[in-house]
C-alpha atoms as a PDB file:
ATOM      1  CA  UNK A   1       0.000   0.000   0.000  1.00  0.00           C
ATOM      2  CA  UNK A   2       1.769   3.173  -1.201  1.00  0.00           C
ATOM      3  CA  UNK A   3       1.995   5.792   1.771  1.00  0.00           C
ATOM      4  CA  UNK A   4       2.783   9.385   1.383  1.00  0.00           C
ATOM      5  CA  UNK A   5       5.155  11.319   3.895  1.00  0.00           C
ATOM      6  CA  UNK A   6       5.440  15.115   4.443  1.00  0.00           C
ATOM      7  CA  UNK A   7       8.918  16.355   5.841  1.00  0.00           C
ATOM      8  CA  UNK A   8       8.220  19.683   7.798  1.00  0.00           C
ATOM      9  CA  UNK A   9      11.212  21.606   7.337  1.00  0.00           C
ATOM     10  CA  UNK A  10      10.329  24.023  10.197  1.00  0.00           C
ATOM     11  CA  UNK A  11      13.024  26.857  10.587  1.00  0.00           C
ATOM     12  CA  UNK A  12      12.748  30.062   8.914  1.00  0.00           C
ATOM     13  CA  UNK A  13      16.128  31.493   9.304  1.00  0.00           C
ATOM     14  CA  UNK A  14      18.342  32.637   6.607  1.00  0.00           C
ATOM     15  CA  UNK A  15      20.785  30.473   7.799  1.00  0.00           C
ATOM     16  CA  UNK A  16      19.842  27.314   9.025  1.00  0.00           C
ATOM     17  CA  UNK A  17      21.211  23.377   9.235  1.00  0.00           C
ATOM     18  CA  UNK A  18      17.968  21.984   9.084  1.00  0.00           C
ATOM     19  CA  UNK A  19      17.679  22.116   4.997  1.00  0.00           C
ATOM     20  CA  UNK A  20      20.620  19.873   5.060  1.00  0.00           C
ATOM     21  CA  UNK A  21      18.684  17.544   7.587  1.00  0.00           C
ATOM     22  CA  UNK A  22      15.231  17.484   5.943  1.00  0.00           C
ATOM     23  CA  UNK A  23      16.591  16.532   2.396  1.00  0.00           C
ATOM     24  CA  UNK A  24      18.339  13.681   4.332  1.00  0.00           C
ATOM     25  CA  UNK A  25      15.258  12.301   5.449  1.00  0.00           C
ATOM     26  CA  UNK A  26      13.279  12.873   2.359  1.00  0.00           C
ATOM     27  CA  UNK A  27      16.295  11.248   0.563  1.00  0.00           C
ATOM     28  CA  UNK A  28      15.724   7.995   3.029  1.00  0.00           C
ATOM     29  CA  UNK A  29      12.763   8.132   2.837  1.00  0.00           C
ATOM     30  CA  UNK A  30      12.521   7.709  -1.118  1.00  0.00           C
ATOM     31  CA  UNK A  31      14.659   5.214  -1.075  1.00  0.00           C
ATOM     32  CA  UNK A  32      11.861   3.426   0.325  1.00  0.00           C
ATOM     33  CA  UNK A  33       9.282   0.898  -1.765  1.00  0.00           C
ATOM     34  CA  UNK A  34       6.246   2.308  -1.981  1.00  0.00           C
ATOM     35  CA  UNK A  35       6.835   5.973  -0.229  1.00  0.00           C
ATOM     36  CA  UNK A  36       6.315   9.314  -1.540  1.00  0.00           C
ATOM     37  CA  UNK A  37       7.793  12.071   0.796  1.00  0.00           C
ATOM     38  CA  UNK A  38       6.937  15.833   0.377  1.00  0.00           C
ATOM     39  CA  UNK A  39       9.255  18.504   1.772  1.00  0.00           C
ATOM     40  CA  UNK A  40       7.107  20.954   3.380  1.00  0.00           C
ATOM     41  CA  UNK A  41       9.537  24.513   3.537  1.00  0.00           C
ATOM     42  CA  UNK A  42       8.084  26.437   6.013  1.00  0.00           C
ATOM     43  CA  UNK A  43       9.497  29.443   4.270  1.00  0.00           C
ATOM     44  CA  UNK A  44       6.729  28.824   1.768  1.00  0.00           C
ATOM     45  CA  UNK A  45       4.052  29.130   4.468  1.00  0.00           C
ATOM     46  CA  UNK A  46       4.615  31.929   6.611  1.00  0.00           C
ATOM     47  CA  UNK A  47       1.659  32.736   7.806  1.00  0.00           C
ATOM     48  CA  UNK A  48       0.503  35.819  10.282  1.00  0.00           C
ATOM     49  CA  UNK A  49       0.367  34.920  14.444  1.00  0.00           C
ATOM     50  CA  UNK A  50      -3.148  32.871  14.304  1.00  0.00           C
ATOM     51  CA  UNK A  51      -5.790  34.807  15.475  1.00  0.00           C
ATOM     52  CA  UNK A  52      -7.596  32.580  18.127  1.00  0.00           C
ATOM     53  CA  UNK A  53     -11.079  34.097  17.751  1.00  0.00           C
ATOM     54  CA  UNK A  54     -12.487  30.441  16.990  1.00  0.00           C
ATOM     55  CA  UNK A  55     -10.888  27.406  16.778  1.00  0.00           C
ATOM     56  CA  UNK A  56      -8.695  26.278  13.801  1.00  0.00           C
ATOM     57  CA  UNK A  57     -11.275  23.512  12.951  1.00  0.00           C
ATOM     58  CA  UNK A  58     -13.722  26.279  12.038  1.00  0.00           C
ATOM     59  CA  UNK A  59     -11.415  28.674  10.878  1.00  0.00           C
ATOM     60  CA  UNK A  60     -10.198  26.468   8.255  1.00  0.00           C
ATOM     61  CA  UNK A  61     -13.460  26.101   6.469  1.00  0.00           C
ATOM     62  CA  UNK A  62     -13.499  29.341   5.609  1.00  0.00           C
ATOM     63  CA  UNK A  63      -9.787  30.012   4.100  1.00  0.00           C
ATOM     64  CA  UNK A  64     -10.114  31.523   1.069  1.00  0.00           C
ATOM     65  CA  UNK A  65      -9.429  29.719  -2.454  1.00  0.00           C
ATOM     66  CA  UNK A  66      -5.794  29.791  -3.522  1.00  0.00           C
ATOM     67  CA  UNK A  67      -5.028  31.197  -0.439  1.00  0.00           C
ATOM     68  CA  UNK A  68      -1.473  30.281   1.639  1.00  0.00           C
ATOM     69  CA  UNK A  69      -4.160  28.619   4.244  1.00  0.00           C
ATOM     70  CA  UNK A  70      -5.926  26.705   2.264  1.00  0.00           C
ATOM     71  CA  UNK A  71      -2.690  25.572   0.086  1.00  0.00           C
ATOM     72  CA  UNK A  72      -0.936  24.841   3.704  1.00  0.00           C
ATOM     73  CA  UNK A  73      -4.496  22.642   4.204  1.00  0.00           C
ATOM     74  CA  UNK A  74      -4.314  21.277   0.974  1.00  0.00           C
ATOM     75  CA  UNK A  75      -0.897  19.886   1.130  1.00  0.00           C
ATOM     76  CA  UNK A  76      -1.398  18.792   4.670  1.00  0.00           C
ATOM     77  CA  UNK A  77      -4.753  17.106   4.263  1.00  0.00           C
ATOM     78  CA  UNK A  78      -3.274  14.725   1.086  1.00  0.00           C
ATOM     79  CA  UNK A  79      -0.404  13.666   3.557  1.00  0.00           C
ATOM     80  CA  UNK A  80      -0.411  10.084   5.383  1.00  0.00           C
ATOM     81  CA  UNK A  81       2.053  10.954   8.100  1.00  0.00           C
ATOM     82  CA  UNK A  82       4.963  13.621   9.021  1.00  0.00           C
ATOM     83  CA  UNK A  83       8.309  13.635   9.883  1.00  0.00           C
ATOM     84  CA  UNK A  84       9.361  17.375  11.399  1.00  0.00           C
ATOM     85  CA  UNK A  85      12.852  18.883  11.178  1.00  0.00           C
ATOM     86  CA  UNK A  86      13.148  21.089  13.939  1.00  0.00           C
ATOM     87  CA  UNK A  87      15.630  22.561  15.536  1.00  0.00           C
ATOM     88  CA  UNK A  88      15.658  24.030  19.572  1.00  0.00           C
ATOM     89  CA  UNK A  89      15.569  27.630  19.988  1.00  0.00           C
ATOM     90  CA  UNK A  90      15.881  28.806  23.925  1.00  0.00           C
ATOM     91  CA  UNK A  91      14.445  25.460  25.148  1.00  0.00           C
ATOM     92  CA  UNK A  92      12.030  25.053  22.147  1.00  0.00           C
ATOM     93  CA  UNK A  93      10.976  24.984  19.275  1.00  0.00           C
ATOM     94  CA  UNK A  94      10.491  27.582  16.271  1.00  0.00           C
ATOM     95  CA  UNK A  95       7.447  29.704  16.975  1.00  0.00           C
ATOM     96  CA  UNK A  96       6.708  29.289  13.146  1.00  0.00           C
ATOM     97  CA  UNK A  97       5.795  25.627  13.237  1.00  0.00           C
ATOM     98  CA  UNK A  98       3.577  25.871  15.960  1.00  0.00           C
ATOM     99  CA  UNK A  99       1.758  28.600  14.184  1.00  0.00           C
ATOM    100  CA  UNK A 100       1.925  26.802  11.381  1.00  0.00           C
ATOM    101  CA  UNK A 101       0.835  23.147  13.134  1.00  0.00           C
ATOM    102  CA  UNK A 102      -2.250  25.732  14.677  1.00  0.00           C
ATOM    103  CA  UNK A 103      -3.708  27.332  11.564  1.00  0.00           C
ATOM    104  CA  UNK A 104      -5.792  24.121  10.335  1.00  0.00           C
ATOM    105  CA  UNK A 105      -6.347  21.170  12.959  1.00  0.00           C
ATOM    106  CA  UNK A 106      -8.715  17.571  10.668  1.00  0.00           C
ATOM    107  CA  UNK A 107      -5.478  17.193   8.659  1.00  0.00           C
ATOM    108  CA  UNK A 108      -3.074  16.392  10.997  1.00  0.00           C
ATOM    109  CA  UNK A 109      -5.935  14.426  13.110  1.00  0.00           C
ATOM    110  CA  UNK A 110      -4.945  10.225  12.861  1.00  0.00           C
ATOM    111  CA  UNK A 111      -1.607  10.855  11.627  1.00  0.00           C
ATOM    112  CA  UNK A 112       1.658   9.000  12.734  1.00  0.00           C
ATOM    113  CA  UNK A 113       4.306  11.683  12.896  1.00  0.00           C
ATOM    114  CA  UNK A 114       8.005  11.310  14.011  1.00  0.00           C
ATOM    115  CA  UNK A 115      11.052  13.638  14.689  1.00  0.00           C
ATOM    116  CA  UNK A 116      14.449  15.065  14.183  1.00  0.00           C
ATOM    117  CA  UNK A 117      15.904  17.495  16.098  1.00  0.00           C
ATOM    118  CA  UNK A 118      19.285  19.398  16.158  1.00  0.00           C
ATOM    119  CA  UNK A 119      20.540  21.352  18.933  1.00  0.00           C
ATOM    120  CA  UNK A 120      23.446  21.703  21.335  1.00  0.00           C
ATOM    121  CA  UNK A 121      23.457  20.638  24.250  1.00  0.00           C
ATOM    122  CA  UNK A 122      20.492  18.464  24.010  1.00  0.00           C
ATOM    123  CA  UNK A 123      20.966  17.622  20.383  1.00  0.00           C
ATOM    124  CA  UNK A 124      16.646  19.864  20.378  1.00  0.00           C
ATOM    125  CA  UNK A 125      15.448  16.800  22.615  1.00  0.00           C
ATOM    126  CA  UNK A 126      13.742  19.275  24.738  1.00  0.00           C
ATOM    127  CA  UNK A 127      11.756  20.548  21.332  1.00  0.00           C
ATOM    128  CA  UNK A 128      10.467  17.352  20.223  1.00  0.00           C
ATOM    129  CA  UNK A 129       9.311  16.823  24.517  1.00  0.00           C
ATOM    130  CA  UNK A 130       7.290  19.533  23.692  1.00  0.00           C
ATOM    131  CA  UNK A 131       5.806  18.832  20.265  1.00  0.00           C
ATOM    132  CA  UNK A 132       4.962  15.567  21.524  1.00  0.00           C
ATOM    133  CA  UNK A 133       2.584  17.159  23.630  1.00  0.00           C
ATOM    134  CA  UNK A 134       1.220  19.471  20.947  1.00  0.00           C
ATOM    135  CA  UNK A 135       1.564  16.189  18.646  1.00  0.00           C
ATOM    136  CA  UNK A 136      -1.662  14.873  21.063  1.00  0.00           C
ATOM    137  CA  UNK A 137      -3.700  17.494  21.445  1.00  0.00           C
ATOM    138  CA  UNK A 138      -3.600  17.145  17.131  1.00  0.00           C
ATOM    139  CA  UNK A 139      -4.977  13.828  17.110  1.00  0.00           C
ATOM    140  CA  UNK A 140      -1.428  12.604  15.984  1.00  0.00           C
ATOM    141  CA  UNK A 141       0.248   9.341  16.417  1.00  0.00           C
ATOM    142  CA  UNK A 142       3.824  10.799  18.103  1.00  0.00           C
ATOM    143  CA  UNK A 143       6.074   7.764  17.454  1.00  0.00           C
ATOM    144  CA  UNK A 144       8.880   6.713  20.208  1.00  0.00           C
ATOM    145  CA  UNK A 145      12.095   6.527  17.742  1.00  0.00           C
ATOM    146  CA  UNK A 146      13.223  10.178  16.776  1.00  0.00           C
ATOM    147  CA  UNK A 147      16.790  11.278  15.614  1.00  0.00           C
ATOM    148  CA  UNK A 148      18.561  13.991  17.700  1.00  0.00           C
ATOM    149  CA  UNK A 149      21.725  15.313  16.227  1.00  0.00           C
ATOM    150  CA  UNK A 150      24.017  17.222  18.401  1.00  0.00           C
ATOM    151  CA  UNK A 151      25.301  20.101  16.591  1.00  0.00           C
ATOM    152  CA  UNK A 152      29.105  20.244  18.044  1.00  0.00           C
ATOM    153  CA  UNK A 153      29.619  17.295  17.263  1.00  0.00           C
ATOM    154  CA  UNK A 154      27.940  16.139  14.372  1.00  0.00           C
ATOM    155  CA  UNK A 155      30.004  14.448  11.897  1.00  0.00           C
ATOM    156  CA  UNK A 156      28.410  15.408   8.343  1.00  0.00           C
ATOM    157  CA  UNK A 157      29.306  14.953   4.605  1.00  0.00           C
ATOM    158  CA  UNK A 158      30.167  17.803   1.878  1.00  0.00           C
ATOM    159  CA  UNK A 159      26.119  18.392   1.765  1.00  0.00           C
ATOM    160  CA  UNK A 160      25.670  18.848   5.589  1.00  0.00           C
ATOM    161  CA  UNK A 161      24.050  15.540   6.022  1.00  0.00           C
ATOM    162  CA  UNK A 162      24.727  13.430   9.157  1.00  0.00           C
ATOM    163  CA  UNK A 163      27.459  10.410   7.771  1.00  0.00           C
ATOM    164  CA  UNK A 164      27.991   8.841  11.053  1.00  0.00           C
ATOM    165  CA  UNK A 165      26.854   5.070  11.085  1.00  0.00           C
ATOM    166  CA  UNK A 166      25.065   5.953  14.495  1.00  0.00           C
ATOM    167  CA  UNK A 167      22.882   8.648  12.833  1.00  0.00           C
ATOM    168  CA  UNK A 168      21.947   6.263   9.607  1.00  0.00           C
ATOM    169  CA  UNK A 169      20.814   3.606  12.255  1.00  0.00           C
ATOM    170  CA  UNK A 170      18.963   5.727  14.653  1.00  0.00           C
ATOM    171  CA  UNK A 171      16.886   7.233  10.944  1.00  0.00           C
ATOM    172  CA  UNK A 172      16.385   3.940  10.071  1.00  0.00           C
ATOM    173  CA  UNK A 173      14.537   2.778  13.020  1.00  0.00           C
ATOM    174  CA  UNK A 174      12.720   6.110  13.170  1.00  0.00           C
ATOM    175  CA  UNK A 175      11.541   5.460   9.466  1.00  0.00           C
ATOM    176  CA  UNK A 176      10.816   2.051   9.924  1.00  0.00           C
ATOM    177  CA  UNK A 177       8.825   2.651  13.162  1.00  0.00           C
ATOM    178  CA  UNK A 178       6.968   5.753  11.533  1.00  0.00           C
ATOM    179  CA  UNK A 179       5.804   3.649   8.285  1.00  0.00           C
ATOM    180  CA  UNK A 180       4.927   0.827   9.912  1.00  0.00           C
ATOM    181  CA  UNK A 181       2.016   3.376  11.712  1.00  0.00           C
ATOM    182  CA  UNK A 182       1.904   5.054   8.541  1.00  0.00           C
ATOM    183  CA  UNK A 183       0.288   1.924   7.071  1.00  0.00           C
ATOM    184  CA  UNK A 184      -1.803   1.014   9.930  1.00  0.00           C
ATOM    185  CA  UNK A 185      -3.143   4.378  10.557  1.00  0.00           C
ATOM    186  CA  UNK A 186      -4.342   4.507   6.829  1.00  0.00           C
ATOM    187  CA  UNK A 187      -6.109   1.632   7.379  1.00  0.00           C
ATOM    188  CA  UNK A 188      -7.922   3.179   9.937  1.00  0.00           C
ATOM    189  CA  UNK A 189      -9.096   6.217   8.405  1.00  0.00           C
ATOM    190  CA  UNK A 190      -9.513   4.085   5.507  1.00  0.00           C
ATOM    191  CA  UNK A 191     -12.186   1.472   7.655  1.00  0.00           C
ATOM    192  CA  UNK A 192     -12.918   3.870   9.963  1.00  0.00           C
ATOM    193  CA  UNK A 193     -13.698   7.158   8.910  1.00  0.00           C
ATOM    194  CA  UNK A 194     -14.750   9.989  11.015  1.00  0.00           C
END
């Protein structure tokens, strides 16, 4: 059963590592049978701070055709699951991926998603704690491998990708993990819709 994979590329900075990350994991990921990944830039979707007068569920229904909402929606909604490149900023993680994980709220709902971070000195460990939580409160399937990649001491090739052995294992398992869920959450919706 063919399964379709968004990788949120979630920092907005002019200068950041995680471009060199996310292409990694769409990369892995499309070496896979029966995977298509999407890279989601979240330099394509900036949106405005999300005004909370209702709730995302009803807000979405009324984004405007061709709008950067309803594209963000769009692309979203045709997804099977997610894997989000984030780094840690102060603690956390960027403010423009949870604005961008609050503007619409059914197409995330069912969804396995997994992580990689990058950080120092806890390689963003304490980012993907925290998107776990927001993970839930989505209706997401928060899987237990992730990849954390310390930045001072990352070993990477000529393209900024990870090339220890450790790193290729610890994305393997996290892929493996999030497509096994993947499948089985499809299945669900699939059976089960809601």
């Amino acid at each position: 059963m063919p399964v379709s994979v968004g990788v949120i590329l979630s920092s907005v900075r002019e200068v950041r590592k995680g471009e060199a990350f996310a292409t990694w994991i769409y990369n892995l990921l499309a070496a896979r049978a029966d995977v298509k990944p999407d890279l989601l830039d979240l330099k394509e979707f900036v949106f405005p701070g999300y005004p909370a007068a209702e709730s995302a569920a009803m807000a979405e229904k009324k984004y405007a055709e061709g709008s950067l909402e309803q594209r963000w929606r769009d692309r979203v909604a045709a997804l099977d699951s997610f894997v989000i490149v984030t780094p840690e900023y102060s603690h956390g993680y960027p403010g423009a991926l949870k604005n961008a994980l609050d503007h619409i709220y059914a197409g995330w709902n069912y969804k396995p998603v997994g992580f990689v971070s990058y950080g120092f000195s806890a390689s963003g460990a304490r980012a993907v704690e925290q998107l776990r939580l927001v993970a839930v409160e989505l209706r997401m399937i928060p899987i237990r491998d992730e990849v954390n990649l310390p930045m001072l001491t990352l070993a990477t090739d000529d393209r900024g990708q990870p090339s220890d052995a450790f790193y290729q294992k610890r994305a393997a398992l996290m892929i493996d993990e999030l497509l096994w869920w993947t499948r089985m959450a499809k299945d669900g919706r699939e059976r089960h819709p809601r």
